[in-house]
C-alpha atoms as a PDB file:
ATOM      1  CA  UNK A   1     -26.847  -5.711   0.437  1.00  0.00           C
ATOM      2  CA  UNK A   2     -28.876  -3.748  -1.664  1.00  0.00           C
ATOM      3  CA  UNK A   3     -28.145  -0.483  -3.103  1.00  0.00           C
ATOM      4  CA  UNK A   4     -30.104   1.782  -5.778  1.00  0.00           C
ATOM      5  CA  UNK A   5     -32.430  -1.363  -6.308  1.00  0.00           C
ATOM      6  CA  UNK A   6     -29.250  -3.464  -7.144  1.00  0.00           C
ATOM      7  CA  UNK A   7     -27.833  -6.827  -5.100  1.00  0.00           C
ATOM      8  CA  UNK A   8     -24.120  -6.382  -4.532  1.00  0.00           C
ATOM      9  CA  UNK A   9     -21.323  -7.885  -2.210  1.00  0.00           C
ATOM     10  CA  UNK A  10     -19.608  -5.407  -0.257  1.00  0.00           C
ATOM     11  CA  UNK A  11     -15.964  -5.596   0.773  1.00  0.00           C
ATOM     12  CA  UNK A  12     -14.553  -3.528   3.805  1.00  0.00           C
ATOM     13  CA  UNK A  13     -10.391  -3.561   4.315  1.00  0.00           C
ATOM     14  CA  UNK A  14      -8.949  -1.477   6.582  1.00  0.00           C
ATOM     15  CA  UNK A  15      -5.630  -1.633   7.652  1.00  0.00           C
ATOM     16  CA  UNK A  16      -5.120   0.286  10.974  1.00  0.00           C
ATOM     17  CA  UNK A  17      -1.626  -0.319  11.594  1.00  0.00           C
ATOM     18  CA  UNK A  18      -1.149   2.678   9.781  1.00  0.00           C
ATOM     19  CA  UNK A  19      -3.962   4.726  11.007  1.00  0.00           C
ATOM     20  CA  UNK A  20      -2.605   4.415  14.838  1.00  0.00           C
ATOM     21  CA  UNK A  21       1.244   5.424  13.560  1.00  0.00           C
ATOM     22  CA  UNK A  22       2.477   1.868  13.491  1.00  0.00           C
ATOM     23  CA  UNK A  23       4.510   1.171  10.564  1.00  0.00           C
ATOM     24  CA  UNK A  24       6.165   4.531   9.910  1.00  0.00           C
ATOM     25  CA  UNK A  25      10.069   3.766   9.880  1.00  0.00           C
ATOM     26  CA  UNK A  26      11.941   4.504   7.471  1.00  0.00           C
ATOM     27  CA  UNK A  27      13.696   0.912   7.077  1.00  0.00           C
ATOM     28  CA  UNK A  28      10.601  -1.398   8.114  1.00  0.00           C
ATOM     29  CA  UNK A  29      10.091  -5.069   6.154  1.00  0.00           C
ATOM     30  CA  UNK A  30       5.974  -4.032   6.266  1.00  0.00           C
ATOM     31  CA  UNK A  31       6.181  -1.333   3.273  1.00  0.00           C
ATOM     32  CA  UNK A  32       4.642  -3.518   0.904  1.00  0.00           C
ATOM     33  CA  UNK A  33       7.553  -5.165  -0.547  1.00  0.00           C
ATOM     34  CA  UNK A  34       7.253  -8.531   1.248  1.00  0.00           C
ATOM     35  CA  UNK A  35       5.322 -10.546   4.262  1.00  0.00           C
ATOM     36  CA  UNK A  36       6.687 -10.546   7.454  1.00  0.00           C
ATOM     37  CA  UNK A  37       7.888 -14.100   6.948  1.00  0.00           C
ATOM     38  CA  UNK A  38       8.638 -15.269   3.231  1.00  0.00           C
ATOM     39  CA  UNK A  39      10.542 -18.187   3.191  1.00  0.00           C
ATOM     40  CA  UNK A  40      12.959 -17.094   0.220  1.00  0.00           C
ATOM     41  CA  UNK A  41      14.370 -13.794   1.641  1.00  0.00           C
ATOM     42  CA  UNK A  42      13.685 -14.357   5.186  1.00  0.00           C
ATOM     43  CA  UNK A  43      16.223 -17.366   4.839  1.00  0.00           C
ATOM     44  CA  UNK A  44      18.313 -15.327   2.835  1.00  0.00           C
ATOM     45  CA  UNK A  45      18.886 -12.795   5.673  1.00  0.00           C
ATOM     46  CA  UNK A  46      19.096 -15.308   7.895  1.00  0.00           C
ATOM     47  CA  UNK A  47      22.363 -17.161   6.399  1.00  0.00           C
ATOM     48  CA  UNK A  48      23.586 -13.901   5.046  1.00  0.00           C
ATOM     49  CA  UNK A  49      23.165 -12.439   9.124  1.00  0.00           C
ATOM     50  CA  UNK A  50      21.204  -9.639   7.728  1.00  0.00           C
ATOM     51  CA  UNK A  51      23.953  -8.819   5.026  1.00  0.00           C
ATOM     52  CA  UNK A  52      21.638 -10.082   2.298  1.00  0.00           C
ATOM     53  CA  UNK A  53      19.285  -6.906   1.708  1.00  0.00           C
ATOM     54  CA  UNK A  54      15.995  -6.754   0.342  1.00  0.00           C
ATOM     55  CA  UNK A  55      15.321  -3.779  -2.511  1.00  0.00           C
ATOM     56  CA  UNK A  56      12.862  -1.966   0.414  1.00  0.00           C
ATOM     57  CA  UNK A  57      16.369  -1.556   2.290  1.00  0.00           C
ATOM     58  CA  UNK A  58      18.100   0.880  -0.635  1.00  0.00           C
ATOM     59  CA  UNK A  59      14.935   2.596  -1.671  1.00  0.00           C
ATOM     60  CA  UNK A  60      14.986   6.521  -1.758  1.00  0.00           C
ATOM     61  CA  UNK A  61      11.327   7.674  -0.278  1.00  0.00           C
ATOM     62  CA  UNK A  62      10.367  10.999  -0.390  1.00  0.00           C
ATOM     63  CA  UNK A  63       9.156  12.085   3.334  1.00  0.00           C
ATOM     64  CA  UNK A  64       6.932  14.378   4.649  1.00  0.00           C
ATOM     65  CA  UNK A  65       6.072  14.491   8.097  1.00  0.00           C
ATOM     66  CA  UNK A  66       2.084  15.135   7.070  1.00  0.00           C
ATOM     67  CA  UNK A  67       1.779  12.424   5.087  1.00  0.00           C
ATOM     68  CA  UNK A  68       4.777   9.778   5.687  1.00  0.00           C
ATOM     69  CA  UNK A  69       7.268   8.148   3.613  1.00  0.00           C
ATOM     70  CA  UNK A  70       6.117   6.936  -0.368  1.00  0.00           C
ATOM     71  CA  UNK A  71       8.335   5.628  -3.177  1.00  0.00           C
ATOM     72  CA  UNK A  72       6.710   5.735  -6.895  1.00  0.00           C
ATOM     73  CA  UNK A  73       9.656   4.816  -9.094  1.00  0.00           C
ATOM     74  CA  UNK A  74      10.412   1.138  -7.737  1.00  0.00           C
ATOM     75  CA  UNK A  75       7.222   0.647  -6.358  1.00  0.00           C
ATOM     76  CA  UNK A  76       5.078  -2.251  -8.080  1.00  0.00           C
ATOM     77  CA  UNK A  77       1.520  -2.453  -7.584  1.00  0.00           C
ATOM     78  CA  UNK A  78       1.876  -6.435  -9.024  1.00  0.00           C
ATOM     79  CA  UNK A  79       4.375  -7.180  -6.675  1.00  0.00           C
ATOM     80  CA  UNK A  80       3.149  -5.541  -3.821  1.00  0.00           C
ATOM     81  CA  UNK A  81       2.518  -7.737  -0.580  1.00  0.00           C
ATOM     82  CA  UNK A  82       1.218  -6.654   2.899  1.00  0.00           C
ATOM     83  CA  UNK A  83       2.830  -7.822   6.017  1.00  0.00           C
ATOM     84  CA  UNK A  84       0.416 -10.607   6.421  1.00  0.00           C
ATOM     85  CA  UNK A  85      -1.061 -12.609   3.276  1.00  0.00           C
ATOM     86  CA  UNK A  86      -4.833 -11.331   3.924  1.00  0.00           C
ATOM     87  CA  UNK A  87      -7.481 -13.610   2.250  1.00  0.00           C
ATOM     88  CA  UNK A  88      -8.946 -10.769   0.175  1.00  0.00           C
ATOM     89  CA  UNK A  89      -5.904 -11.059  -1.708  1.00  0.00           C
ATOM     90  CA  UNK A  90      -4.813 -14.777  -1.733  1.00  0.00           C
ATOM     91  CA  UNK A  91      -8.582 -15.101  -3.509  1.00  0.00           C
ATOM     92  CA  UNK A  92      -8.462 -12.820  -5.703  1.00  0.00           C
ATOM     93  CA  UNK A  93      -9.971 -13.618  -9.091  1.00  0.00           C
ATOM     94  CA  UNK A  94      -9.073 -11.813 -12.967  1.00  0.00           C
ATOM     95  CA  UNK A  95     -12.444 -10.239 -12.733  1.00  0.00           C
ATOM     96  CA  UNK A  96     -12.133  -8.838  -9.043  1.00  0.00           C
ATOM     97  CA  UNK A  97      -9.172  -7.781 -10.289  1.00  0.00           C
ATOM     98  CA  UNK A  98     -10.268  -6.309 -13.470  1.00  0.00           C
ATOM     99  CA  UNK A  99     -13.299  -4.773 -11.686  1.00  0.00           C
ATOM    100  CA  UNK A 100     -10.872  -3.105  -8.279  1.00  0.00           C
ATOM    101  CA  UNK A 101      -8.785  -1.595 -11.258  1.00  0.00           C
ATOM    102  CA  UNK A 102     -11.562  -0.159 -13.757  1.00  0.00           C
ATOM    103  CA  UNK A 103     -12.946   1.569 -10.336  1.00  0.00           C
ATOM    104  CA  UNK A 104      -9.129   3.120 -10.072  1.00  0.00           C
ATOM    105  CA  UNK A 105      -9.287   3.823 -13.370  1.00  0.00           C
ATOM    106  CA  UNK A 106     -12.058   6.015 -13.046  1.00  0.00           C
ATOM    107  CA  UNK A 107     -10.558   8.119 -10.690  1.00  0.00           C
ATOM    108  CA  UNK A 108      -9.914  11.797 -12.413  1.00  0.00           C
ATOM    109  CA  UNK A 109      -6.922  13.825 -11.439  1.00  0.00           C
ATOM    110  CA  UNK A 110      -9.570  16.572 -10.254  1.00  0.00           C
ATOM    111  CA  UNK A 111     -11.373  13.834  -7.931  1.00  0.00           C
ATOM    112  CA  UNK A 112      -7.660  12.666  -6.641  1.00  0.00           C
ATOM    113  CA  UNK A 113      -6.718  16.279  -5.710  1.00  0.00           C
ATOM    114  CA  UNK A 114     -10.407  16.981  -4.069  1.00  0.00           C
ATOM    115  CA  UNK A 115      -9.800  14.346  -1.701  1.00  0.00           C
ATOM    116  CA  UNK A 116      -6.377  14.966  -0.959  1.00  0.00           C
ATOM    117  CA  UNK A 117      -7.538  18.678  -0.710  1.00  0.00           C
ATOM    118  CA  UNK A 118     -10.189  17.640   2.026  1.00  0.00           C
ATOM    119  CA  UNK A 119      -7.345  16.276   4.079  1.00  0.00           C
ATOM    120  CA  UNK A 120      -7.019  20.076   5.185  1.00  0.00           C
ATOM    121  CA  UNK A 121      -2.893  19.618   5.398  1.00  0.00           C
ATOM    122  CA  UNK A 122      -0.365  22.094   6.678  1.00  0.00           C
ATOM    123  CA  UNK A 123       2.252  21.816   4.599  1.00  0.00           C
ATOM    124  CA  UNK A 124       1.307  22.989   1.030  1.00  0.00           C
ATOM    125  CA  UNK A 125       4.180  20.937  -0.692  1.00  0.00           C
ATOM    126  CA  UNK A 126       3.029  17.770   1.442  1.00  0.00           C
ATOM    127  CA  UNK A 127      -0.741  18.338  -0.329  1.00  0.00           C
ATOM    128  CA  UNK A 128       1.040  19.164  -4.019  1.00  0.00           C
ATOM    129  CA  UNK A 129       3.182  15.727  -3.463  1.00  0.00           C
END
């Protein structure tokens, strides 16, 4: 497409598991610590009979009922993995990569908190977190 005289390629990912309230238990495998099946750990739990657990299991999230569950201290944005491997990902290149994070990286605290801000929430502490 063209935008402000310039060609680009534009991407659209929405996940709307979340958006319809799927996805929001405490305790679920699809919190971005591993794929629904991966061989390694779903084996794992299989021989152990669920006794083996994974570190999403033992995780402390902080919960609001505005905004959900999130975890920031053992969270890791390299390691992250949806439930299902999505192609956006699996073909990700360095520079996609480099590019997605210098767009993040322009992101002011001011902008973050505008947008959270236009969320309109009704818990003040939710909005602050």
């Amino acid at each position: 497409m063209t935008e402000n005289g310039r060609t680009i390629v534009k991407h659209y990912l929405q996940d709307v598991g979340s958006t319809f309230g799927m996805c929001n238990d405490k305790y679920e495998w699809d919190l971005s610590w591993e794929h629904f099946y991966q061989g390694d750990t779903s084996r794992r739990r299989l021989f152990s009979f669920g006794f083996a657990l994974s570190p999403w299991q033992t995780v402390e999230y902080v919960e609001y009922p505005s905004i959900g569950k999130f975890e920031g201290d053992r969270f890791d944005p390299r390691t992250r993995r949806p439930q299902t491997p999505t192609t956006a990902y699996l073909e990700l290149r360095d520079d996609d990569a480099f590019w997605a994070a210098r767009r993040v990286a322009a992101f002011t605290d001011e902008m973050i908190r505008a947008a959270v801000h236009t969320g309109a929430y009704s818990d003040p502490m939710a909005e602050k977190f």
